[in-house]
Protein backbone atom coordinates (compact mmCIF):
# COMPACT_ATOMS: atom_id res chain seq x y z
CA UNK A 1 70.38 -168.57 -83.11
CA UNK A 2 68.70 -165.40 -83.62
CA UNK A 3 68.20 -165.40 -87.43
CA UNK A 4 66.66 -169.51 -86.72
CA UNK A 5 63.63 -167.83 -84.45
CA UNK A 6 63.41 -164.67 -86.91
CA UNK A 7 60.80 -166.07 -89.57
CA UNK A 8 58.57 -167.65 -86.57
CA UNK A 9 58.46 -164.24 -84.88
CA UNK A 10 56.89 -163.16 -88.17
CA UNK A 11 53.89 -164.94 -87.60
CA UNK A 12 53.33 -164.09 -84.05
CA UNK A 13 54.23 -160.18 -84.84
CA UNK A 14 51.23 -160.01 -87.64
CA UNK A 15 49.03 -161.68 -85.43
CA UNK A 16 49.14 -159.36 -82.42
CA UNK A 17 49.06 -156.59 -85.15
CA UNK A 18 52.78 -155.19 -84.86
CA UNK A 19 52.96 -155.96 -88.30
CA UNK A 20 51.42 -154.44 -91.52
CA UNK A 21 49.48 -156.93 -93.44
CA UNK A 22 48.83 -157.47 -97.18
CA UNK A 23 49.33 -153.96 -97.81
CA UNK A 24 52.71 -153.07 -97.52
CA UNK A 25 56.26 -152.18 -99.35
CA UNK A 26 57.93 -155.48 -98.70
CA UNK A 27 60.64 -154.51 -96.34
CA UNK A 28 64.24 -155.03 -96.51
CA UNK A 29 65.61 -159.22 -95.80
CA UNK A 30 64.46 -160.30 -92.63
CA UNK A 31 65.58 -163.01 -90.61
CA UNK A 32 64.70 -166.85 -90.67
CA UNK A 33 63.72 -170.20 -89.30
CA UNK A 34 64.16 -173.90 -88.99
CA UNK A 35 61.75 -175.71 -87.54
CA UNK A 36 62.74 -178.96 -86.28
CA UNK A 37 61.34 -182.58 -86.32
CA UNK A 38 57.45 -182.85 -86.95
CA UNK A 39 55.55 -183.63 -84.14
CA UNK A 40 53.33 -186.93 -84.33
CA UNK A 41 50.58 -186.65 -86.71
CA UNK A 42 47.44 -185.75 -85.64
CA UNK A 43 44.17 -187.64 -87.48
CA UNK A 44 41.55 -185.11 -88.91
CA UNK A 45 38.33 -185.66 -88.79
CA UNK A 46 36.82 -184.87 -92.61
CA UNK A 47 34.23 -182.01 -92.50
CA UNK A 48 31.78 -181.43 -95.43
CA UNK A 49 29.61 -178.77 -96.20
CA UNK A 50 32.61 -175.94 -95.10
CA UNK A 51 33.06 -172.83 -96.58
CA UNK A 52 35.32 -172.61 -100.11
CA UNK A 53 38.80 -173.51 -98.81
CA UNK A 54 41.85 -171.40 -98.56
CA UNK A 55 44.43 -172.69 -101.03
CA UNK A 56 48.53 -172.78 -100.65
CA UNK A 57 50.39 -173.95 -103.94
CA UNK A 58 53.75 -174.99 -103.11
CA UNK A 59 56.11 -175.40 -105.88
CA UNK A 60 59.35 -176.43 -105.67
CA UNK A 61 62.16 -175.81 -108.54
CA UNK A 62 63.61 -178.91 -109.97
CA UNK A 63 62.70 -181.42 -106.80
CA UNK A 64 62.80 -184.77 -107.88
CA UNK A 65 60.41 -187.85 -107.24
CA UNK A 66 62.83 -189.64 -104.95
CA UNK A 67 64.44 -186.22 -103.13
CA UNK A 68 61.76 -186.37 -100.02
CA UNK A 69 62.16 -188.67 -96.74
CA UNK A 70 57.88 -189.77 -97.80
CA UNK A 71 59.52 -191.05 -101.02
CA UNK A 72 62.24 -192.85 -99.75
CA UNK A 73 65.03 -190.57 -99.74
CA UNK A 74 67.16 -191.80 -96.23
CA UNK A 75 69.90 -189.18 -96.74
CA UNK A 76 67.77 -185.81 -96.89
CA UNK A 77 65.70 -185.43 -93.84
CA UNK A 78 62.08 -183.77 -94.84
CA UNK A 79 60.09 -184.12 -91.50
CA UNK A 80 57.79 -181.14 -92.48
CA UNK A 81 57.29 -182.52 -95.89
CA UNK A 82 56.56 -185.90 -94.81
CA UNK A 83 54.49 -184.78 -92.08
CA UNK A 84 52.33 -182.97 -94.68
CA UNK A 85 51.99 -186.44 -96.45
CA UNK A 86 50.76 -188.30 -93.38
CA UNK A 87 48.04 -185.98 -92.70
CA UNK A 88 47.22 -186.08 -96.39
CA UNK A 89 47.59 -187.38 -99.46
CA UNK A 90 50.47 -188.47 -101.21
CA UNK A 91 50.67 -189.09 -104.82
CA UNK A 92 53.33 -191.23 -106.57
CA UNK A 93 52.47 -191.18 -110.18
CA UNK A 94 52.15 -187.40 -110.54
CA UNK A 95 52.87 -185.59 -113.94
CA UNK A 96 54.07 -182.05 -115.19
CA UNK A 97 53.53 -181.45 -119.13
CA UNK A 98 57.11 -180.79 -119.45
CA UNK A 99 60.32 -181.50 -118.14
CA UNK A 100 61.30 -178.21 -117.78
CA UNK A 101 60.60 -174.81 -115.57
CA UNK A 102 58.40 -172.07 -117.92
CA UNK A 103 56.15 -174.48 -119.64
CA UNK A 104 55.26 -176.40 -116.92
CA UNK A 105 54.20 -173.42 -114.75
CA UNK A 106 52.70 -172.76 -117.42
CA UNK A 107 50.40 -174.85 -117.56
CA UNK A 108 49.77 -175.48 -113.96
CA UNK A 109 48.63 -171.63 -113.88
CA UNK A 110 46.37 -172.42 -116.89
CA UNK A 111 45.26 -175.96 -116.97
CA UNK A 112 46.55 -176.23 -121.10
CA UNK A 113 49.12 -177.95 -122.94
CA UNK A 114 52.04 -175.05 -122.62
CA UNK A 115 52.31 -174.60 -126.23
CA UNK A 116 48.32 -173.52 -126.75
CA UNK A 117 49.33 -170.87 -124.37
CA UNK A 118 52.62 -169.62 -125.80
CA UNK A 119 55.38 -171.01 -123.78
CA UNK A 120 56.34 -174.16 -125.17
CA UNK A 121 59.68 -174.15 -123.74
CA UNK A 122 61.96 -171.64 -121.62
CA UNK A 123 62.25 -168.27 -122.49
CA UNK A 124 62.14 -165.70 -123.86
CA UNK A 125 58.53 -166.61 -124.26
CA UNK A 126 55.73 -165.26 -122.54
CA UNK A 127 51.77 -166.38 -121.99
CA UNK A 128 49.64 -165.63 -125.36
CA UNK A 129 47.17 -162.59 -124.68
CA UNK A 130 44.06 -163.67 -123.49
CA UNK A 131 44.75 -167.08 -121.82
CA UNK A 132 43.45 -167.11 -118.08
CA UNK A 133 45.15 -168.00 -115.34
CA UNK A 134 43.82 -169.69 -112.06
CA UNK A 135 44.16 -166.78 -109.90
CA UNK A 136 41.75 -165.27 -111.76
CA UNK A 137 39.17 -167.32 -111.68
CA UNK A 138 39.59 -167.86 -107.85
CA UNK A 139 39.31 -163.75 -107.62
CA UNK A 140 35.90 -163.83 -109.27
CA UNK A 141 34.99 -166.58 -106.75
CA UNK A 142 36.00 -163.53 -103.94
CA UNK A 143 39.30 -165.27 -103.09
CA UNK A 144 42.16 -162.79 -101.88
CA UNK A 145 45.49 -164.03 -104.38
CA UNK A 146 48.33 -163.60 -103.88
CA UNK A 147 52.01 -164.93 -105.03
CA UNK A 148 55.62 -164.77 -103.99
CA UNK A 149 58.76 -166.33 -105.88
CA UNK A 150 59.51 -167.07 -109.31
CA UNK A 151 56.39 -166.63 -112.32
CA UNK A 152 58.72 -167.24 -114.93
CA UNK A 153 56.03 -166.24 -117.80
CA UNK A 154 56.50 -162.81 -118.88
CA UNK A 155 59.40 -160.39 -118.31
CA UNK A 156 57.58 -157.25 -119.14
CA UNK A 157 55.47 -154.91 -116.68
CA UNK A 158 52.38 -155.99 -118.46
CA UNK A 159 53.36 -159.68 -117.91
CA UNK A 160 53.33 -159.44 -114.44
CA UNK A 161 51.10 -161.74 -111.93
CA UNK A 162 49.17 -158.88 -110.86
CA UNK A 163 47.77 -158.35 -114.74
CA UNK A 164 46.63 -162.09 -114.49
CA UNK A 165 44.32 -161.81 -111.21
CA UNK A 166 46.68 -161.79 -108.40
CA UNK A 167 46.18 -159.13 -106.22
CA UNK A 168 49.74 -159.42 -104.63
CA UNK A 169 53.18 -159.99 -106.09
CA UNK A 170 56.51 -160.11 -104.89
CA UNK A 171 59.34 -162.26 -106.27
CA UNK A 172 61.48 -162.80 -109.55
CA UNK A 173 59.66 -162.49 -112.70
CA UNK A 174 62.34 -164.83 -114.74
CA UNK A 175 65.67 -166.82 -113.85
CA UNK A 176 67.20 -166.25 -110.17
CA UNK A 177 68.77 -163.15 -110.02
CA UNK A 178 68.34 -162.45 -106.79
CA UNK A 179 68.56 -158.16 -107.58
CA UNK A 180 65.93 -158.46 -109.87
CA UNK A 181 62.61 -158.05 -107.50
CA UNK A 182 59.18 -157.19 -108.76
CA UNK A 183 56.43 -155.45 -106.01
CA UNK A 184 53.20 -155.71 -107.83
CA UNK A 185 54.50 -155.06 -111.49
CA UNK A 186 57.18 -152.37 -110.43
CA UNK A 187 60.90 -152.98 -109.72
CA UNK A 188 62.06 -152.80 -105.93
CA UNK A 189 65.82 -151.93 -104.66
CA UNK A 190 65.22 -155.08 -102.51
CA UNK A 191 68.21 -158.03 -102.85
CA UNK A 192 68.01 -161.09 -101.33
CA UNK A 193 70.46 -163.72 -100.57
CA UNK A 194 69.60 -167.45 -102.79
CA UNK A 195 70.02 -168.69 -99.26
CA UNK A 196 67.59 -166.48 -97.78
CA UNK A 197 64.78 -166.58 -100.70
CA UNK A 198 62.88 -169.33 -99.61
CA UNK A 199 62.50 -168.04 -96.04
CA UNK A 200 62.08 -164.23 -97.81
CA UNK A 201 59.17 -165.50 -100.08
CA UNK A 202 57.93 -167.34 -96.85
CA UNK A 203 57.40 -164.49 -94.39
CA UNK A 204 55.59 -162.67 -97.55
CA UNK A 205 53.34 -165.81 -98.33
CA UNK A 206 52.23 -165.48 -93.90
CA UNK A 207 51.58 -161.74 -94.35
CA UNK A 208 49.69 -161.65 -96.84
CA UNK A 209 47.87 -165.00 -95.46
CA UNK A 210 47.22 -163.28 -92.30
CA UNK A 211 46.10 -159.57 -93.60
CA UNK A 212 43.58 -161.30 -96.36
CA UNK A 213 40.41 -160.07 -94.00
CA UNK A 214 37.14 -161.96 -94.18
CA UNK A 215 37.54 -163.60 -97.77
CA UNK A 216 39.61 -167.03 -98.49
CA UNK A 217 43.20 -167.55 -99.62
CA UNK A 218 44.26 -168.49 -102.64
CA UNK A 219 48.71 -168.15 -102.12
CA UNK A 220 51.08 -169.58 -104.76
CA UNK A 221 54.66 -169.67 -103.69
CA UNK A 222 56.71 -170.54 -106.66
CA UNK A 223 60.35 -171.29 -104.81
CA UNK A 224 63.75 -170.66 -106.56
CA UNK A 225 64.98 -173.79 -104.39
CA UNK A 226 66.51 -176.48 -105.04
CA UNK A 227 66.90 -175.01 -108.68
CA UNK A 228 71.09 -175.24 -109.01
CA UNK A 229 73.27 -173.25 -107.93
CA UNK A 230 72.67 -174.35 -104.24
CA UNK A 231 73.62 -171.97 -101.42
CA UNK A 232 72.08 -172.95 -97.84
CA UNK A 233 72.23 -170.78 -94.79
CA UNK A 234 74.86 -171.42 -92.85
CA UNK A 235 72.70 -173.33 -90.00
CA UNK A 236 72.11 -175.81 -92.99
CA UNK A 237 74.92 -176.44 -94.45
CA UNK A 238 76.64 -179.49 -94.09
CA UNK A 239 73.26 -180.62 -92.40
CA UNK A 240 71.81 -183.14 -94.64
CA UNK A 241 74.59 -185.38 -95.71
CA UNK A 242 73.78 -184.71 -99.39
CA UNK A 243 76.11 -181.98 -100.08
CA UNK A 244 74.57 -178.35 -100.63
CA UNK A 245 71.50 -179.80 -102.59
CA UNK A 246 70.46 -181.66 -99.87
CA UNK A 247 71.01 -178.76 -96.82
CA UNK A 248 68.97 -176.45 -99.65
CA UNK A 249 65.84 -179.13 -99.38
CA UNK A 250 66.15 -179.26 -96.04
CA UNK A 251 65.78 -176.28 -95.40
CA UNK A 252 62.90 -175.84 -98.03
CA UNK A 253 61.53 -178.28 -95.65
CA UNK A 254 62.06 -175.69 -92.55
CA UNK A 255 60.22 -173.08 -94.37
CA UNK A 256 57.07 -175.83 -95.03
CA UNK A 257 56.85 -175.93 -91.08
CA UNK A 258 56.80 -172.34 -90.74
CA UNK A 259 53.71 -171.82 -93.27
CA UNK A 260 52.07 -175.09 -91.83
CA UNK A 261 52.48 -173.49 -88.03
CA UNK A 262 51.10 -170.19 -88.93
CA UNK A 263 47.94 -171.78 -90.70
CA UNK A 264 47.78 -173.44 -87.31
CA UNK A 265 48.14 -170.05 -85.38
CA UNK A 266 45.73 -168.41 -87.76
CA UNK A 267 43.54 -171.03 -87.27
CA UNK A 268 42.94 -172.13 -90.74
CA UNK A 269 44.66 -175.14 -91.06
CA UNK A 270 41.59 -177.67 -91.59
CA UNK A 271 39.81 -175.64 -93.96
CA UNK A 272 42.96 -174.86 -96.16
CA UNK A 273 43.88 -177.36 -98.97
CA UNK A 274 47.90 -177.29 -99.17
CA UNK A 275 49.19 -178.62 -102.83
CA UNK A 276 52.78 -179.18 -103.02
CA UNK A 277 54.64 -180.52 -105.80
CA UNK A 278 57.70 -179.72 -107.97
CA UNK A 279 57.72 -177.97 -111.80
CA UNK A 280 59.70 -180.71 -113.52
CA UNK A 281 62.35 -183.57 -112.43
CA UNK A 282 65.69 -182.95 -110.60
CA UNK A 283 69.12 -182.22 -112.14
CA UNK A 284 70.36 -185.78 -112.26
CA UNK A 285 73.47 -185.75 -110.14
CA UNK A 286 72.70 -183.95 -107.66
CA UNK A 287 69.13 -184.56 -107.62
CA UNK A 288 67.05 -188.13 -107.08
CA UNK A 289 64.57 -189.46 -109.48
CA UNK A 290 64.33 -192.28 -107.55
CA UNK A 291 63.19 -195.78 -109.39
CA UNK A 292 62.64 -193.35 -112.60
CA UNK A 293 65.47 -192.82 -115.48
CA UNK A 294 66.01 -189.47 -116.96
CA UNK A 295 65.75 -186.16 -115.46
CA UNK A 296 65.27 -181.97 -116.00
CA UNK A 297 64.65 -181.96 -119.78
CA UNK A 298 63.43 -185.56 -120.28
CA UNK A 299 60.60 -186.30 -121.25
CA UNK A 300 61.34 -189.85 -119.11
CA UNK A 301 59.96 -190.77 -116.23
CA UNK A 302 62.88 -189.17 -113.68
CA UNK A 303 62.02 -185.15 -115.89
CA UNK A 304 58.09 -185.46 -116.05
CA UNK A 305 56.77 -187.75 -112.71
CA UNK A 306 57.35 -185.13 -109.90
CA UNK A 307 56.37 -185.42 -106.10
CA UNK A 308 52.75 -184.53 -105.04
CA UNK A 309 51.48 -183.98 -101.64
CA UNK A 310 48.06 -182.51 -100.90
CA UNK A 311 46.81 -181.65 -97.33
CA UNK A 312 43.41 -180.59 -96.40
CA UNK A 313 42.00 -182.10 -93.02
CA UNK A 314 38.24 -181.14 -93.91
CA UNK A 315 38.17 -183.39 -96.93
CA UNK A 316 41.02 -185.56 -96.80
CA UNK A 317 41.69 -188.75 -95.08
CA UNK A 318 45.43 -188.84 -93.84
CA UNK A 319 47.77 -191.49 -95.09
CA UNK A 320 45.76 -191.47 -98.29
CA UNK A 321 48.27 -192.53 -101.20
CA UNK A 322 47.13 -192.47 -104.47
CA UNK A 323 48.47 -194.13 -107.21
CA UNK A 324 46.34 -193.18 -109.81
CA UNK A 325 47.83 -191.33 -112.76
CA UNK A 326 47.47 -187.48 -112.00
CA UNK A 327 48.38 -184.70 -114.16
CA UNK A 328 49.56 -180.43 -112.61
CA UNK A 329 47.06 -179.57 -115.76
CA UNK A 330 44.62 -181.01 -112.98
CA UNK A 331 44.99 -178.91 -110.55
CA UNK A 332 43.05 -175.63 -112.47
CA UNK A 333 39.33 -177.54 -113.00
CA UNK A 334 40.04 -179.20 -109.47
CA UNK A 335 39.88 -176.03 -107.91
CA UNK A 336 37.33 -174.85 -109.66
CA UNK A 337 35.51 -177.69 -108.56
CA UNK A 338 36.66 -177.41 -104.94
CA UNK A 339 36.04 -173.91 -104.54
CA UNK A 340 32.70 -173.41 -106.61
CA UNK A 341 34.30 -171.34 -109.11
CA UNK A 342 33.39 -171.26 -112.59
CA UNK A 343 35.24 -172.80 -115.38
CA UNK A 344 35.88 -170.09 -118.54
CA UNK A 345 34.82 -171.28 -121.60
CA UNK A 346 37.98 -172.50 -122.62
CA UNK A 347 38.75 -176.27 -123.85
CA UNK A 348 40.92 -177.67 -121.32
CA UNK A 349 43.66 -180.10 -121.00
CA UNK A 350 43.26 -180.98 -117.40
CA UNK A 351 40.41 -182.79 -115.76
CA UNK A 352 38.71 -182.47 -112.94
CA UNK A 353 40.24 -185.20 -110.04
CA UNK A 354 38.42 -183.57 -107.14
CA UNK A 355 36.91 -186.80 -105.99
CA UNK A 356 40.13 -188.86 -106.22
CA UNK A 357 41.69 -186.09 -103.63
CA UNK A 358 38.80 -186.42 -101.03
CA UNK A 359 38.64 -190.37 -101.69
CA UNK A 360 35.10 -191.08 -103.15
CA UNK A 361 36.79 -192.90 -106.14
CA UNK A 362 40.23 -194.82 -106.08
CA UNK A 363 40.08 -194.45 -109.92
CA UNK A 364 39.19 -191.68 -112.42
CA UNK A 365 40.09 -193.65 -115.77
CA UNK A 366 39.98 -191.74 -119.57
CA UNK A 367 40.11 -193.14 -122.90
CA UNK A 368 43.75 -194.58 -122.39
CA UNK A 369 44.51 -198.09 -122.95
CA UNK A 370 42.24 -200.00 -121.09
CA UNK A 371 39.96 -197.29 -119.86
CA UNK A 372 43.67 -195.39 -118.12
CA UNK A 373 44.52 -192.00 -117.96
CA UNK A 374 46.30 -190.05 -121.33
CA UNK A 375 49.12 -187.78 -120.69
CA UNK A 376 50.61 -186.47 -123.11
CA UNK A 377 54.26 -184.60 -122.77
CA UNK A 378 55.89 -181.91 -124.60
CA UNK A 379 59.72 -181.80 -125.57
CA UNK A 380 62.41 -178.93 -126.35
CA UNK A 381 60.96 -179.43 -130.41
CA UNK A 382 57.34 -180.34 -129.71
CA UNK A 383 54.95 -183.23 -129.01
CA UNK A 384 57.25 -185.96 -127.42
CA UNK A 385 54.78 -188.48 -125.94
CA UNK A 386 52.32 -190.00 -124.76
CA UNK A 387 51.16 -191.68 -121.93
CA UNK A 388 47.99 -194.40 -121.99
CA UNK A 389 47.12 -196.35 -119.49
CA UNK A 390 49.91 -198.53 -118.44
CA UNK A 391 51.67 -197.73 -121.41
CA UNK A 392 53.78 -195.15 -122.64
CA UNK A 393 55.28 -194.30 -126.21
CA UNK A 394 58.29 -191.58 -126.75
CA UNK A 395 58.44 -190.13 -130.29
CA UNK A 396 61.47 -191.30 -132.50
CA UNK A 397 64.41 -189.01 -131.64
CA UNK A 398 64.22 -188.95 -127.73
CA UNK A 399 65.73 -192.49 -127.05
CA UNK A 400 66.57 -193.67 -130.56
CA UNK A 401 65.82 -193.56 -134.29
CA UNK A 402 62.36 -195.44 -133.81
CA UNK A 403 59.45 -194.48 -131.41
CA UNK A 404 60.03 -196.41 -128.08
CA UNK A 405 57.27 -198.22 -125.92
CA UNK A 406 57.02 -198.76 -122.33
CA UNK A 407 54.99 -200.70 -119.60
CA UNK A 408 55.13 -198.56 -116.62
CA UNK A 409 53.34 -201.03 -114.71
CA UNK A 410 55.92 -203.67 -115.13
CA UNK A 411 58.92 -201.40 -115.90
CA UNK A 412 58.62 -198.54 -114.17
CA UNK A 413 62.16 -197.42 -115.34
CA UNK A 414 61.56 -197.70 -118.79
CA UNK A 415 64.83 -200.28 -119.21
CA UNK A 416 62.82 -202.51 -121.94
CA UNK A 417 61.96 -201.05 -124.76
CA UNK A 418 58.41 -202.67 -126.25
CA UNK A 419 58.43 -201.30 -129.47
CA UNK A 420 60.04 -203.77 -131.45
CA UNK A 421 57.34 -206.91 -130.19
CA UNK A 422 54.36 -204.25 -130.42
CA UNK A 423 54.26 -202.27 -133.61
CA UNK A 424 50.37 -202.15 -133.74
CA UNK A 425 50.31 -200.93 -129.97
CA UNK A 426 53.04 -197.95 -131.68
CA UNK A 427 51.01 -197.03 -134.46
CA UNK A 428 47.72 -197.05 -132.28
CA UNK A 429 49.45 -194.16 -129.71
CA UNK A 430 51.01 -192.20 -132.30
CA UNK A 431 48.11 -192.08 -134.17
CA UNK A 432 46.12 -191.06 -130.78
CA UNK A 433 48.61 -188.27 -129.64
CA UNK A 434 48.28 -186.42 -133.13
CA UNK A 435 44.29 -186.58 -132.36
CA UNK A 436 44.78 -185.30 -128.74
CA UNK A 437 46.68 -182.50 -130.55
CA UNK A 438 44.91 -181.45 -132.87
């Protein structure tokens, strides 16, 4: 039981100052926590007119749409997680650009299609010089950044987080060796467990949380977990009834409750806007895409529509779920919105949803089909789709020799193919995804 109360300790240790904070050589593994079952929900009251919030970006490695207890999974027990979406807002038709790891952090750290910013796919690919990410824009705005866990967008020292506005790093610059830690942009001696990284990157997110000072947050904590190969601690394992990739989620969970308890502690909680959300669908056994076909490296439904939870009691109503088309190339002008940054003078992919999150508008709408939303996603070779209001259209090559055409409204499992009885409708997306691209 000792290592269970280890990672809470943390949090009451850098609060009555026994602990360093922000500052630091990360110190060797330390122990860890579970927290158990969420307690009841309780309703914020929304407060405008606060001060920019602190921010928490959660990402999880290759979670899947139906892998989380809000989303209907009855086997893997997410109390934390779900607890997060009853105080908040939980979206169910949320979209990375790509199915896969690189270029969809990518592009959540710079609110662009992945290949205008060099990584189009995995590596060995890195972000094109001059691109911006969000941390630095959030740094002019006097945020504190900071980021733990897996960047995945550079390998060299000049790659590193801390060259792209974060004033903190410590994690895994590429893949999940679990020798291969960074501190700021120099190599540590430090090895942690894969069972112990998501409570490792944890206690760094808290400290760093905690020893900011006067100015606001901005923390990204890009988790290894529950990327395969799965190895939970031992007080998880055989826990969830889901084999190893469900103790590993659970436990994910666990670390959620930690973070959310020391906001709490802090006292920072209502003021602090918590995103989290996955970087592509689930490896499909072991992993759940729910009602969605496809998974990690398709661009269907089950690889690109990802899990999306957003907590932030000042400005949003809990129990809000929101159905509305929502893209992670979103999240960059959002929180320049939110936080009363300033956008570069860069064209960007992503739109501003700000008002959707707090609730003033049910609908945001583009120049889809219909007035919808267009998303368009990016494949191993390239442009591979396009999504348009209800409708979506798949390049030929990806589910057979012809370009394939879906109503997500009616089918959201993409089982009837509309292409043959809509030719014009075809034409009319292909001919608007080579605009959007060009």
């Amino acid at each position: 039981m000792t290592r269970l109360r280890g990672l809470t300790s943390v949090v009451v240790a850098l609060l009555s100052g026994s602990l360093s904070c922000g500052g630091g050589q990360p110190v060797l593994p330390s122990s860890a926590s579970k927290t158990g079952d969420a307690a009841a929900a309780v309703v914020p009251t929304p407060a405008p007119n606060l001060e920019p919030p602190n921010v928490v970006l959660i990402l999880a490695d290759d979670l899947g749409w139906g892998d989380l207890g809000s989303y209907g999974n009855r086997t893997i027990r997410t109390p934390n997680l779900d607890r997060l979406a009853a105080e908040g807002a939980r979206f169910t038709s949320f979209y990375v650009p790509t199915p896969i790891c690189s270029a969809s952090r990518a592009g959540i750290m710079t609110g662009r299609f992945p290949p205008r910013v060099g990584i189009p796919w995995n590596p060995p690919t890195r972000l094109r010089s001059g691109e911006v990410v969000i941390a630095s824009v959030l740094k002019e705005r006097g945020y504190a950044t900071g980021m733990v866990g897996k960047w995945h967008l550079g390998w060299e020292r000049d790659d590193m987080p801390t060259h792209y506005g974060f004033d903190f790093y410590y994690g895994i610059p590429a893949g999940e060796d679990e020798t291969d830690f960074i501190y700021g942009d120099q190599p540590t001696r430090d090895s942690v467990s894969s069972d112990r990284l998501a409570e490792r990157y944890t206690e760094e997110a808290i400290r760093f949380i905690a020893g900011r000072g006067t100015r606001p947050a901005f923390m990204y904590v890009a988790h290894r977990d529950p990327h395969l190969d799965n190895s939970p601690a031992p007080e998880f394992a055989g826990r969830s009834g889901a084999g190893a990739y469900g103790d590993v989620i659970e436990q994910l969970d666990a670390t959620v409750g930690t973070l959310m308890a020391a906001l709490r502690t802090l006292g920072i909680d209502q003021n602090t806007l918590v995103i989290f959300t996955s970087d592509n669908g689930p490896v499909v056994p072991p992993g759940s895409a729910g009602p969605f076909s496809g998974g990690k490296a398709s661009c269907e439904e089950g690889g690109v529509r990802v899990p999306a939870i957003m907590r932030w009691p000042a400005r949003i109503r809990p129990g809000r779920v929101v159905s509305e088309p929502v893209s992670s190339l979103d999240l960059f002008p959002t929180l320049v919105q939110l936080t009363g940054a300033t956008l570069p003078a860069k064209p960007y992919d992503g739109v501003d949803v700000s008002r959707l999150l707090t609730g003033e508008v049910d609908r945001i709408g583009g120049q889809g089909i219909d007035g919808g939303r267009e998303i368009v996603f990016f494949g191993a070779t390239g442009p591979a789709g396009l999504r348009s209001g209800r409708f979506k259209y798949l390049r030929p090559g990806l589910w057979s020799g012809t370009g394939t055409l879906f109503d997500l409204d009616a089918d959201p499992g993409e089982k009837r193919d509309l292409s043959q009885a809509r030719p014009d409708l075809v034409r009319q997306l292909e001919a608007r995804l080579r605009e959007l691209l060009s």
